[in-house]
Protein backbone atom coordinates (compact mmCIF):
# COMPACT_ATOMS: atom_id res chain seq x y z
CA UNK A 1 177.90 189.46 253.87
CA UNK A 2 177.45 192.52 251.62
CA UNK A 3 174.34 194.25 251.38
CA UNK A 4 172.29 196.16 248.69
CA UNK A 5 169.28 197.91 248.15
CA UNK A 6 168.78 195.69 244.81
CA UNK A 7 170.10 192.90 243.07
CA UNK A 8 169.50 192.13 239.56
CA UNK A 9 170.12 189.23 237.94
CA UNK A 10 170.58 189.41 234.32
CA UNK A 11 172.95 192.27 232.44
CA UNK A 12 170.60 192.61 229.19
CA UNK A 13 168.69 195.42 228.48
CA UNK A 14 165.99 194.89 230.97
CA UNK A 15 168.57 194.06 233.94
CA UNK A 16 171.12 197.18 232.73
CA UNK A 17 168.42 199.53 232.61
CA UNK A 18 166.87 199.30 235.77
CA UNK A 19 169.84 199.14 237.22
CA UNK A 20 171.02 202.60 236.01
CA UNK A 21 167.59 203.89 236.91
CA UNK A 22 167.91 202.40 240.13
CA UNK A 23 171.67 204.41 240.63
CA UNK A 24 169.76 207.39 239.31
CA UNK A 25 167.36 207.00 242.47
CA UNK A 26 169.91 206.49 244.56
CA UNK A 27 169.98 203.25 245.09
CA UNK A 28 172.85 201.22 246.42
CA UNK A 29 172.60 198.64 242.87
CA UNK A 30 174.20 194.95 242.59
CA UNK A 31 173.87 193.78 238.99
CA UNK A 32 175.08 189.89 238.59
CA UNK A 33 175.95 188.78 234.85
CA UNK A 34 176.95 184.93 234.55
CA UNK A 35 178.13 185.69 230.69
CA UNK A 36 177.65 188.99 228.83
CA UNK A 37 176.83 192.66 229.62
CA UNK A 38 174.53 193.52 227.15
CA UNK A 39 172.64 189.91 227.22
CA UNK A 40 171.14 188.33 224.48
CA UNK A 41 170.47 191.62 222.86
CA UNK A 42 173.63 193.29 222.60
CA UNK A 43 175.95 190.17 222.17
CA UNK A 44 173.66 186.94 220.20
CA UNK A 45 170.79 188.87 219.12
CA UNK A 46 169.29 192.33 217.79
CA UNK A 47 172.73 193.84 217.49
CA UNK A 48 174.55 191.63 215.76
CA UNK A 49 171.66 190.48 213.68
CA UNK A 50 171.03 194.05 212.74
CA UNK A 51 174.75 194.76 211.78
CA UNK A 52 175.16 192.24 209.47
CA UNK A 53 171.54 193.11 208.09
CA UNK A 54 172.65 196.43 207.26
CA UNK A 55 175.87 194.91 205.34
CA UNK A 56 174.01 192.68 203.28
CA UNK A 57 172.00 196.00 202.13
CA UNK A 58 174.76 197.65 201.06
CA UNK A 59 175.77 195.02 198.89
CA UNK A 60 171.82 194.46 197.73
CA UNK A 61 172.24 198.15 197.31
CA UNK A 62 175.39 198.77 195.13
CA UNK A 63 174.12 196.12 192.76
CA UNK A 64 171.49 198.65 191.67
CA UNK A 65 173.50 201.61 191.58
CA UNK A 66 173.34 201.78 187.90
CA UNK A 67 169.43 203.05 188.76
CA UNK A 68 171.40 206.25 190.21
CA UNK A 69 173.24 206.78 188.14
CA UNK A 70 176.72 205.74 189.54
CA UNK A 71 178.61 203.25 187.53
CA UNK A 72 180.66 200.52 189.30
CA UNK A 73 183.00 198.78 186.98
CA UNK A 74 183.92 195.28 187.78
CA UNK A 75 181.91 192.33 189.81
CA UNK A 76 180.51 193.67 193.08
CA UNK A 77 181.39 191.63 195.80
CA UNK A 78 181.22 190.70 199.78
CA UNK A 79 183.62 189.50 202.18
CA UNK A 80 181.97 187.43 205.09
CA UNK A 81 185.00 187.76 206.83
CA UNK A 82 184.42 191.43 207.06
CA UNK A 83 181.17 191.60 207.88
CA UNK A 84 181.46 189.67 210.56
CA UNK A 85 184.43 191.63 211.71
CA UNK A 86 182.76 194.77 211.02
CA UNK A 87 179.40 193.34 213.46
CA UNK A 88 181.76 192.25 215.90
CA UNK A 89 183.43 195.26 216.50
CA UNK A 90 179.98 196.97 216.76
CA UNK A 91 178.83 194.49 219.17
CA UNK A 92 182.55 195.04 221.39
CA UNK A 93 182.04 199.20 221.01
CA UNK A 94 177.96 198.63 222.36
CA UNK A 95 179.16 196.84 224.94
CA UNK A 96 181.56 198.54 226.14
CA UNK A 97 179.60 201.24 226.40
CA UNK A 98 177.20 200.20 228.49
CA UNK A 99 180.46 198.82 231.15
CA UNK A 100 181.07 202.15 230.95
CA UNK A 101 177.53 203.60 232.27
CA UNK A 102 177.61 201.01 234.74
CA UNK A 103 180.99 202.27 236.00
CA UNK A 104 179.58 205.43 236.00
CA UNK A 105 177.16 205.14 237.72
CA UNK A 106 178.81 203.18 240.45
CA UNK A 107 176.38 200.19 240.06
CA UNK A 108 178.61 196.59 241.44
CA UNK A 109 178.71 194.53 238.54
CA UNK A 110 179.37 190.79 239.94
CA UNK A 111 180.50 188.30 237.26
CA UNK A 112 178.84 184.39 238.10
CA UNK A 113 175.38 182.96 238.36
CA UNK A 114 172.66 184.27 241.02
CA UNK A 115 170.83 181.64 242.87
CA UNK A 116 167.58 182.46 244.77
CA UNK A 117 168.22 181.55 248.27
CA UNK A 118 165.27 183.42 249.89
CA UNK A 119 163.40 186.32 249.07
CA UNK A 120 166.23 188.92 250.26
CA UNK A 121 169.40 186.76 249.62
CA UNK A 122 170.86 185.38 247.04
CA UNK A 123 174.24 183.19 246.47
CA UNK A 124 177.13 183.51 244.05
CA UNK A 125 179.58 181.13 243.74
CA UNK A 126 180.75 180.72 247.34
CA UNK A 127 179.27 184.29 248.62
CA UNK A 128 176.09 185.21 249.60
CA UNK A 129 174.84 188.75 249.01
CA UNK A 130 171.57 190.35 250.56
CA UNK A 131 168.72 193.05 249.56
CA UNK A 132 165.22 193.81 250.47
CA UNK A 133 164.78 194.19 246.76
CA UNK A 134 165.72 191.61 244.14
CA UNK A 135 164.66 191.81 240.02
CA UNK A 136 164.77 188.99 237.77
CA UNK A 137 166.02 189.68 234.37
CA UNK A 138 167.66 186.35 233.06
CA UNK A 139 166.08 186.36 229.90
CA UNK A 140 165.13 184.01 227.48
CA UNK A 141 167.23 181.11 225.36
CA UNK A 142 165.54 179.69 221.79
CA UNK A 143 162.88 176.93 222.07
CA UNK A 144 163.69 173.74 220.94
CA UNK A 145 161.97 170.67 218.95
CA UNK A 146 162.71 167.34 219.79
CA UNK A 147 163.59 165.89 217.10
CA UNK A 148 165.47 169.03 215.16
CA UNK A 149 168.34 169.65 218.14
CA UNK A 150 170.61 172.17 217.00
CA UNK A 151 174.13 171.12 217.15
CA UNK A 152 176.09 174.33 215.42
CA UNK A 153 176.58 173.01 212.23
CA UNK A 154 174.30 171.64 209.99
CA UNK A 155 171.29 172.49 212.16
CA UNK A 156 171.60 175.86 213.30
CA UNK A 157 169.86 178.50 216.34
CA UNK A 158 169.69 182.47 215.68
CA UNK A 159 173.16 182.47 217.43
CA UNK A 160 175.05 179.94 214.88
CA UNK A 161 173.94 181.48 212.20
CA UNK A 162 175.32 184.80 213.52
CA UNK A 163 178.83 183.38 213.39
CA UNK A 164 178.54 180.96 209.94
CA UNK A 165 181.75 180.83 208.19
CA UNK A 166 180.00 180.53 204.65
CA UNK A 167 177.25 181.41 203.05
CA UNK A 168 174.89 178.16 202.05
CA UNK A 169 173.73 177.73 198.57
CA UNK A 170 170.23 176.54 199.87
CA UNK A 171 168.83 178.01 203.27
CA UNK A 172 166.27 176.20 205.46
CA UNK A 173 164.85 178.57 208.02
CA UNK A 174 161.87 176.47 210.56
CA UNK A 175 159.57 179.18 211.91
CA UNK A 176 158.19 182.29 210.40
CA UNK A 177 158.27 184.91 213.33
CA UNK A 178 160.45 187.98 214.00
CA UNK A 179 163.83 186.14 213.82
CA UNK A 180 163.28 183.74 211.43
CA UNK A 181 161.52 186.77 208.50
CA UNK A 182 165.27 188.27 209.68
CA UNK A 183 167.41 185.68 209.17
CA UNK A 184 165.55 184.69 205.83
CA UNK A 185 166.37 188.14 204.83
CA UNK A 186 169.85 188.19 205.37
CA UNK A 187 170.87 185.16 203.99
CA UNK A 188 168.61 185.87 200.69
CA UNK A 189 170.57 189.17 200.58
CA UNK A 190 173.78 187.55 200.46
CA UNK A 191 172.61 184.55 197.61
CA UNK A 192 171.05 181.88 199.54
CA UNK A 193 168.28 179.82 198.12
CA UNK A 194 166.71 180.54 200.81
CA UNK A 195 162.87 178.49 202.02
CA UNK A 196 160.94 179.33 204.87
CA UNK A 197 158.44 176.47 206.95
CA UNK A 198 155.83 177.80 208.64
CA UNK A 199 153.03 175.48 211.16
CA UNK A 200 150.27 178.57 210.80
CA UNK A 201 148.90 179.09 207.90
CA UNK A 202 150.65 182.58 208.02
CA UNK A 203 154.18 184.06 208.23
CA UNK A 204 154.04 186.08 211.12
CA UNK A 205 151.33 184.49 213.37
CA UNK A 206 151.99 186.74 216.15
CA UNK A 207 151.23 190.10 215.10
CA UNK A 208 147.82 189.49 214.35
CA UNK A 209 148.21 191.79 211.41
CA UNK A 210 147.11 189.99 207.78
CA UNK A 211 147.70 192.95 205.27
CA UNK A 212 151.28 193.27 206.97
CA UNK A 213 152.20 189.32 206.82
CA UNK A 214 150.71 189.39 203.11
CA UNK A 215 152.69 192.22 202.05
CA UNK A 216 155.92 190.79 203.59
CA UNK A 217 155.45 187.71 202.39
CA UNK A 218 154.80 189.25 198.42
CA UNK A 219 158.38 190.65 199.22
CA UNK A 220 160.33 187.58 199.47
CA UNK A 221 158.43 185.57 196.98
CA UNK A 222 159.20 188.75 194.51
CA UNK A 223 163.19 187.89 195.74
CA UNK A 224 162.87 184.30 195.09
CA UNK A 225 162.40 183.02 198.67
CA UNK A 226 160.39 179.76 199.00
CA UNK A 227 157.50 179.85 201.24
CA UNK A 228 155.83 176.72 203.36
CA UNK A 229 152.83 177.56 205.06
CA UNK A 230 150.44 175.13 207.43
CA UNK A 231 153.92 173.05 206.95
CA UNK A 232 155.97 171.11 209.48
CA UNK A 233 159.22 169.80 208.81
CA UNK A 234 158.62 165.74 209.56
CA UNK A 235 161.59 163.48 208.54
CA UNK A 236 165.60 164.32 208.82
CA UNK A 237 168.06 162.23 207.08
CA UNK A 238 170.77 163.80 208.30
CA UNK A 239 173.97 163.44 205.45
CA UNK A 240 177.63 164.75 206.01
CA UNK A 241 177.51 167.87 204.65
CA UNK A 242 173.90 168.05 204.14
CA UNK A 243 170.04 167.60 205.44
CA UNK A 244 167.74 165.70 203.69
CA UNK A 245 164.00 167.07 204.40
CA UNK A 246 160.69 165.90 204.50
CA UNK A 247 157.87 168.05 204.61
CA UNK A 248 154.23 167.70 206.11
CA UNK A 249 152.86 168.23 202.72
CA UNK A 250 154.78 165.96 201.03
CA UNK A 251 157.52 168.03 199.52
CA UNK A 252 161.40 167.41 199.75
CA UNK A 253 164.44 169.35 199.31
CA UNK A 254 168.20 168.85 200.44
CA UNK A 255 169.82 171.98 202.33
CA UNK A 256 172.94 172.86 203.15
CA UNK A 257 171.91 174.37 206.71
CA UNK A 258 168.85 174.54 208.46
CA UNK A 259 168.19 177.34 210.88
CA UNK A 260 165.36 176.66 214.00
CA UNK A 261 163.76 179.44 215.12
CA UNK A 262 160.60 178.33 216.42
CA UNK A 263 159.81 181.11 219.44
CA UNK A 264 161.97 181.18 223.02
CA UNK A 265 161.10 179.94 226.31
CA UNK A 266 162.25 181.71 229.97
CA UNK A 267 165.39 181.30 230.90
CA UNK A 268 165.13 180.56 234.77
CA UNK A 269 167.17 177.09 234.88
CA UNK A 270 169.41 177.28 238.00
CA UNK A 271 167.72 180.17 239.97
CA UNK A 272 165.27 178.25 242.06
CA UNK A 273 162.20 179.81 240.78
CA UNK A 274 160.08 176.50 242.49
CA UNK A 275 161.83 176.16 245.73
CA UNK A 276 161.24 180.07 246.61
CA UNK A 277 157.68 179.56 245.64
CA UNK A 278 157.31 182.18 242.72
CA UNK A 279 154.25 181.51 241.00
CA UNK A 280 155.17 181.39 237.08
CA UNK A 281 152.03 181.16 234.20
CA UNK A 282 152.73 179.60 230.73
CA UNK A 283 156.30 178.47 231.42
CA UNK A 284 157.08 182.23 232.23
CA UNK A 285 157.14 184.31 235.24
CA UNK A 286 154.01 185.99 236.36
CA UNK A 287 153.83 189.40 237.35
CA UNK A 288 151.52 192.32 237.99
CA UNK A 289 151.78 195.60 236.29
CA UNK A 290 154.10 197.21 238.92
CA UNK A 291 156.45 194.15 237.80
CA UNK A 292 156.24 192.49 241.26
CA UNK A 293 156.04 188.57 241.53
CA UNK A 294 153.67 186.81 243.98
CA UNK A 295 156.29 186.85 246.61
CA UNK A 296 157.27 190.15 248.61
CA UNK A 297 160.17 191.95 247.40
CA UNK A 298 160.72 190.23 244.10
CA UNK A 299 160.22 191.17 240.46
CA UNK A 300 160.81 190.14 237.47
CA UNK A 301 161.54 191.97 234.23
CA UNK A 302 162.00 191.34 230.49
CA UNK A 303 161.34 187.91 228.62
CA UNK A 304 161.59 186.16 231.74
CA UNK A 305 158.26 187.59 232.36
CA UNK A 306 156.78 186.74 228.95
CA UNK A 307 154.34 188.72 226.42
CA UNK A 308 156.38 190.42 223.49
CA UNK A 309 160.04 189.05 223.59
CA UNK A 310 161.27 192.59 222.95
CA UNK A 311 164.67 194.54 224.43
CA UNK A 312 162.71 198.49 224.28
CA UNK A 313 159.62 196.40 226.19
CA UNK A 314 162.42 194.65 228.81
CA UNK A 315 164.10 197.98 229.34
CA UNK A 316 160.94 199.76 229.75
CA UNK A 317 159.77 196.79 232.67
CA UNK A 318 162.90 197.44 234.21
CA UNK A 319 162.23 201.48 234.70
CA UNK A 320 158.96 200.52 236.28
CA UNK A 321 160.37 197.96 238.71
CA UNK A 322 163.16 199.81 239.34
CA UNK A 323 160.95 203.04 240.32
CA UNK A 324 158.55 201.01 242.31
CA UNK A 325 161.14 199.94 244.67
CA UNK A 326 162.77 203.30 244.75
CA UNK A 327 158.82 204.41 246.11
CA UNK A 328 157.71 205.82 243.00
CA UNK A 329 154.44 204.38 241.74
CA UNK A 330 154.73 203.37 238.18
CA UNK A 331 152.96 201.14 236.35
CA UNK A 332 153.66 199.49 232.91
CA UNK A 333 151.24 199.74 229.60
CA UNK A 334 151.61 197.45 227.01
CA UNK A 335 148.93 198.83 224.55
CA UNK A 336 151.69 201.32 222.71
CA UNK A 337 154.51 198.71 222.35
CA UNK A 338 156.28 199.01 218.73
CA UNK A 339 157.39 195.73 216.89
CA UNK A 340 159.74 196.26 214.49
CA UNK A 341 160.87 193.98 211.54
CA UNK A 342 163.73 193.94 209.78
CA UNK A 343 162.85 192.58 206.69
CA UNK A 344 163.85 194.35 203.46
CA UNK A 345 161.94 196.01 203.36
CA UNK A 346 161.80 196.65 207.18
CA UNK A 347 158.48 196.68 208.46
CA UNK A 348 156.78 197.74 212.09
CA UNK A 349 153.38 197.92 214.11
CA UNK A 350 151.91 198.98 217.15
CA UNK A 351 148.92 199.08 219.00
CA UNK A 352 145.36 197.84 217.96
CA UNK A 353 145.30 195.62 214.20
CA UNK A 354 142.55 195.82 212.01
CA UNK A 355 142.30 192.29 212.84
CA UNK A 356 142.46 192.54 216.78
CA UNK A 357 139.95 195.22 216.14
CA UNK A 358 137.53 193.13 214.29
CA UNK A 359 137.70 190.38 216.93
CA UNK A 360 137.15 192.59 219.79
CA UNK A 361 133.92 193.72 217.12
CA UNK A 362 135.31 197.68 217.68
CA UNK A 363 134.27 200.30 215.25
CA UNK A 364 137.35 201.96 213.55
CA UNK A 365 138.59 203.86 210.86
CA UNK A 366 141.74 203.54 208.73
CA UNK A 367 143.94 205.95 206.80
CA UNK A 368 146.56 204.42 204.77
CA UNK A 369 148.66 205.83 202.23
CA UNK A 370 151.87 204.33 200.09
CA UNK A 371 155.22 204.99 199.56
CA UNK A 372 154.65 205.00 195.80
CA UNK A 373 153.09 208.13 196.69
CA UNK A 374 155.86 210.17 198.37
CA UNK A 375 158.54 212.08 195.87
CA UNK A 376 161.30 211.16 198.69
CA UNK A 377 160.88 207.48 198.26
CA UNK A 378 161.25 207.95 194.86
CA UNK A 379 164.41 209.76 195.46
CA UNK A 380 165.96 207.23 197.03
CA UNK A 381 164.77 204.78 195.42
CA UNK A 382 162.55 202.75 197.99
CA UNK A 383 158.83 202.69 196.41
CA UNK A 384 157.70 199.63 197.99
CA UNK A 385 155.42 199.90 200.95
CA UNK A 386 152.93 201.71 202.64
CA UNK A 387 151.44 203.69 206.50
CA UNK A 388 148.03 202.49 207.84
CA UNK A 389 146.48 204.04 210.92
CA UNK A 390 143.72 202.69 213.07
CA UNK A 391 141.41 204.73 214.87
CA UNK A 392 138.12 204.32 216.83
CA UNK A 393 134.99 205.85 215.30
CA UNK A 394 135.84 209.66 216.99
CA UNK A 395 139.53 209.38 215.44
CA UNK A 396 141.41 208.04 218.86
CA UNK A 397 144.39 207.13 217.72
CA UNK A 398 144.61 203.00 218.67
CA UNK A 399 147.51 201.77 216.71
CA UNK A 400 149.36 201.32 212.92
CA UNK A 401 151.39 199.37 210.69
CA UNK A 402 154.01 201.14 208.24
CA UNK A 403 156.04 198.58 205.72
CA UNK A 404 158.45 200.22 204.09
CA UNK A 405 162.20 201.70 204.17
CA UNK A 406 162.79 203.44 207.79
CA UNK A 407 159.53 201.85 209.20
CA UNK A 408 161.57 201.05 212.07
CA UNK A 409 162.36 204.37 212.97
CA UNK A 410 158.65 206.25 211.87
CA UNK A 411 156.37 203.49 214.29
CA UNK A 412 157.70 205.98 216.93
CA UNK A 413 155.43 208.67 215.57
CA UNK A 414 152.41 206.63 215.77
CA UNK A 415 153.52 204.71 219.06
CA UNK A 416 153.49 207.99 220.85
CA UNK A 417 150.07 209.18 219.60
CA UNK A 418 148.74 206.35 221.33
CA UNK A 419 150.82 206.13 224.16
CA UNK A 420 149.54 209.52 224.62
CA UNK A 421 145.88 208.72 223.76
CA UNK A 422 146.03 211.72 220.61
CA UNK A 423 143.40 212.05 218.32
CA UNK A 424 143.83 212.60 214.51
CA UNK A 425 143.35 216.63 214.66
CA UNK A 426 146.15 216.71 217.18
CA UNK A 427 148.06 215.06 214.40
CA UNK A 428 147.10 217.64 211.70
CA UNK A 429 148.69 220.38 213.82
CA UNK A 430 152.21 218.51 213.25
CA UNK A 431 154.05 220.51 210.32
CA UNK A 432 156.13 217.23 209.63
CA UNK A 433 159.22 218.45 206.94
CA UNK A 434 159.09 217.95 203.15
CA UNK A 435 160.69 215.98 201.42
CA UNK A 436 161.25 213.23 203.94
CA UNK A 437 158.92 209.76 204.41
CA UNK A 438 157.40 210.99 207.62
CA UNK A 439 154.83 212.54 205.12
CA UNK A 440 154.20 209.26 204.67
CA UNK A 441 152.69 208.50 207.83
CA UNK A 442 151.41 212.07 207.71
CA UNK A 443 149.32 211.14 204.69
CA UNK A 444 147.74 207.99 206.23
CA UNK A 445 146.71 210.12 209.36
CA UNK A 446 144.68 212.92 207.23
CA UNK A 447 143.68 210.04 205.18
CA UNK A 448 141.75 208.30 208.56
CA UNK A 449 140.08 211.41 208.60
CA UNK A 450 139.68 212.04 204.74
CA UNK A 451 141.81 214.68 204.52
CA UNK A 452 144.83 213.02 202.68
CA UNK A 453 145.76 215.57 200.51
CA UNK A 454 148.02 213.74 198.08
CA UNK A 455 145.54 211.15 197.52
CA UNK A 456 141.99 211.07 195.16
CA UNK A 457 138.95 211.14 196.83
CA UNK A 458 137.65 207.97 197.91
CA UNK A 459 134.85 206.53 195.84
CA UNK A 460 131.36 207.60 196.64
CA UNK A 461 132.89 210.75 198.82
């Protein structure tokens, strides 16, 4: 029987991580993968769903190239077949680069399915392997609704659609979250007639952020994507090339494919979460904020765990458990966890929403500014969107919302000030570089403390 310090179960980017920061401790590491380094993430999911995001906007992109001035003679055209070569090779090189840390590192990568046999042990295939420490990371897998079972063709989950073979002339996406804004994006990019069915009377439900969801939402109306709110889908006549649907408000429409992305659920089938005894809450496993289950020696990590389904949130669990059992005390925060959209255009938040702010009756202050406003997004040609900050009444920094091009990559700014707990004149010693969009975000800081130089005094100041 071999032993380990740790086992992990689960290769994605909660179960990779902390098993490289595990290695980095010292630790002798055992990670077990029943399908795909890289999990969900890497292979099915933000990746791949990103890559082929990104080709779409280039084509969305050249179309308007007239606007800069560069003339493209002829139709402008995509291949599907390349794009999904191109995002398939990206997905391979990813991969493989993380093998190759794992290699490196000297972590035992064991290729099957773990099954809890007691706390310390745990058995693959016909083996049995021991540690005194053992992390779950299994992830999650899409929820289902009776009644609207995928089955990869006509009715499709986030990982069909990331394989289609053709783009459909009209585009039925159930569920307005994360991956279903995404997916509505793409395929409108590419010339879907694309609608979107929502049960809240929202897109976006989760974030608890209105003046983000309305924005968004303005976005794909303005691209000509149909939008179903406080809408269930309620009859399927299901035709041979074809779904006939019924809606909850009484509206029809035949679609060529119909995507369900209605939220995911814990993927623990198989482990023996019940027979060890570890306690779960809400269908998902319950931890404390060292990431250690009710049962001595085991954690859990990632979505497995629950809260915000998010890779950067897993990987971040799986440093804190990962450090725990190495003896270093580390506990994990969730107040500074960015959520990133990528809509077009993309669009990401963090921290405390006006609206979470109002319901927890706190007294803030917000500095927004817009894109419209900044020469550089008029350079490039990406005007749409805009930076809000929230702060508490003596300029804390609590959280903020940025829609707009490279949102994705400027929530960092604002996720750090309140990770680190900054207030707004810590801010206004940053010299950030003109012309870029950071001034942006700049701009909405002063403007929290109204100082926004590139902005007219508010009214009545």
């Amino acid at each position: 029987m071999i032993n380990y310090d740790i086992i992990i179960i689960g290769a994605g980017p909660g179960g990779y991580v902390a098993a490289i920061r595990a290695a980095q401790l010292k630790k002798k590491v055992c990670l077990i993968e029943k399908e795909w380094v890289g999990g969900t993430c890497l292979n099915i999911g933000c990746i791949p769903t990103k890559a082929l995001i990104a080709s779409a906007e280039v084509f969305a992109h050249t179309k308007k190239a007239s606007d800069f001035g560069v003339e493209i003679s002829g139709e402008i055209a995509f291949s599907l077949e390349k794009m999904m070569q191109r995002k398939n090779a990206i997905v391979s090189r990813t991969v493989k680069g993380v093998e190759y840390l794992l290699k490196a590192y000297e972590i035992d990568v064991k290729r099957g399915r773990g099954e809890l046999v007691s706390p310390g042990k745990i058995k693959l295939d016909s083996t049995s392997i021991t540690a005194k420490n053992i992390v779950i990371a299994t992830g999650s897998k899409p929820r289902i609704i009776r009644g609207i079972e995928p089955d990869g063709k006509l009715i499709l989950t986030s990982r069909d659609a990331l394989d289609i073979d053709e783009i459909p002339q009209n585009f039925l996406v159930v569920g307005a979250g994360v991956i279903g804004i995404e997916m509505a994006t793409l395929f409108n990019l590419l010339g879907s007639k694309v609608t979107i069915v929502e049960m809240f009377d929202s897109i976006l439900p989760t974030l608890c952020a209105e003046k983000l969801s309305k924005y968004i939402k303005s976005q794909l109306l303005k691209k000509g994507v149909q939008i179903l709110t406080a809408t269930t889908v309620e009859k399927i006549n299901r035709k041979e090339t074809s779904l006939f649907i019924k809606f909850s408000n009484g509206e029809e429409g035949e679609f060529d494919r119909m995507l369900v992305a209605v939220g995911r659920s814990a993927l623990i089938d198989g482990i023996n979460i019940e027979k060890i005894g570890i306690e779960e809450e809400n269908g998902f496993i319950k931890t404390d904020e060292m990431m250690r289950t009710n049962i001595n020696g085991l954690y859990a990590i990632g979505d497995v765990v629950g809260g915000m389904l998010l890779a950067h949130k897993a990987s971040s669990e799986g440093i804190v458990a990962a450090q725990n059992i190495s003896g270093i005390e580390t506990k994990m925060k969730y107040h500074a966890v960015p959520n990133c959209i990528f809509s077009s255009p993309p669009a990401a938040i963090v921290g405390v929403t006006e609206k979470m702010a109002q319901e927890k009756d706190l007294n803030i202050r917000i500095g927004e500014y817009q894109y419209v406003g900044n020469a550089r997004a008029h350079a490039i040609g990406e005007k749409e969107g805009y930076a809000r900050v929230i702060t508490d009444e003596k300029g804390k920094i609590l959280g903020g919302e940025i829609v707009g091009a490279h949102a994705d990559t400027m929530i960092s700014e604002v996720a750090m000030a309140c990770e680190l707990g900054l207030h707004i004149r810590d801010i206004e010693k940053v010299i950030h570089p003109h012309p870029t969009l950071s001034e942006i975000v700049m701009e909405a800081f002063h403007d929290a403390n109204k100082k926004a130089i590139h902005k007219p005094p508010r009214s009545g100041k």
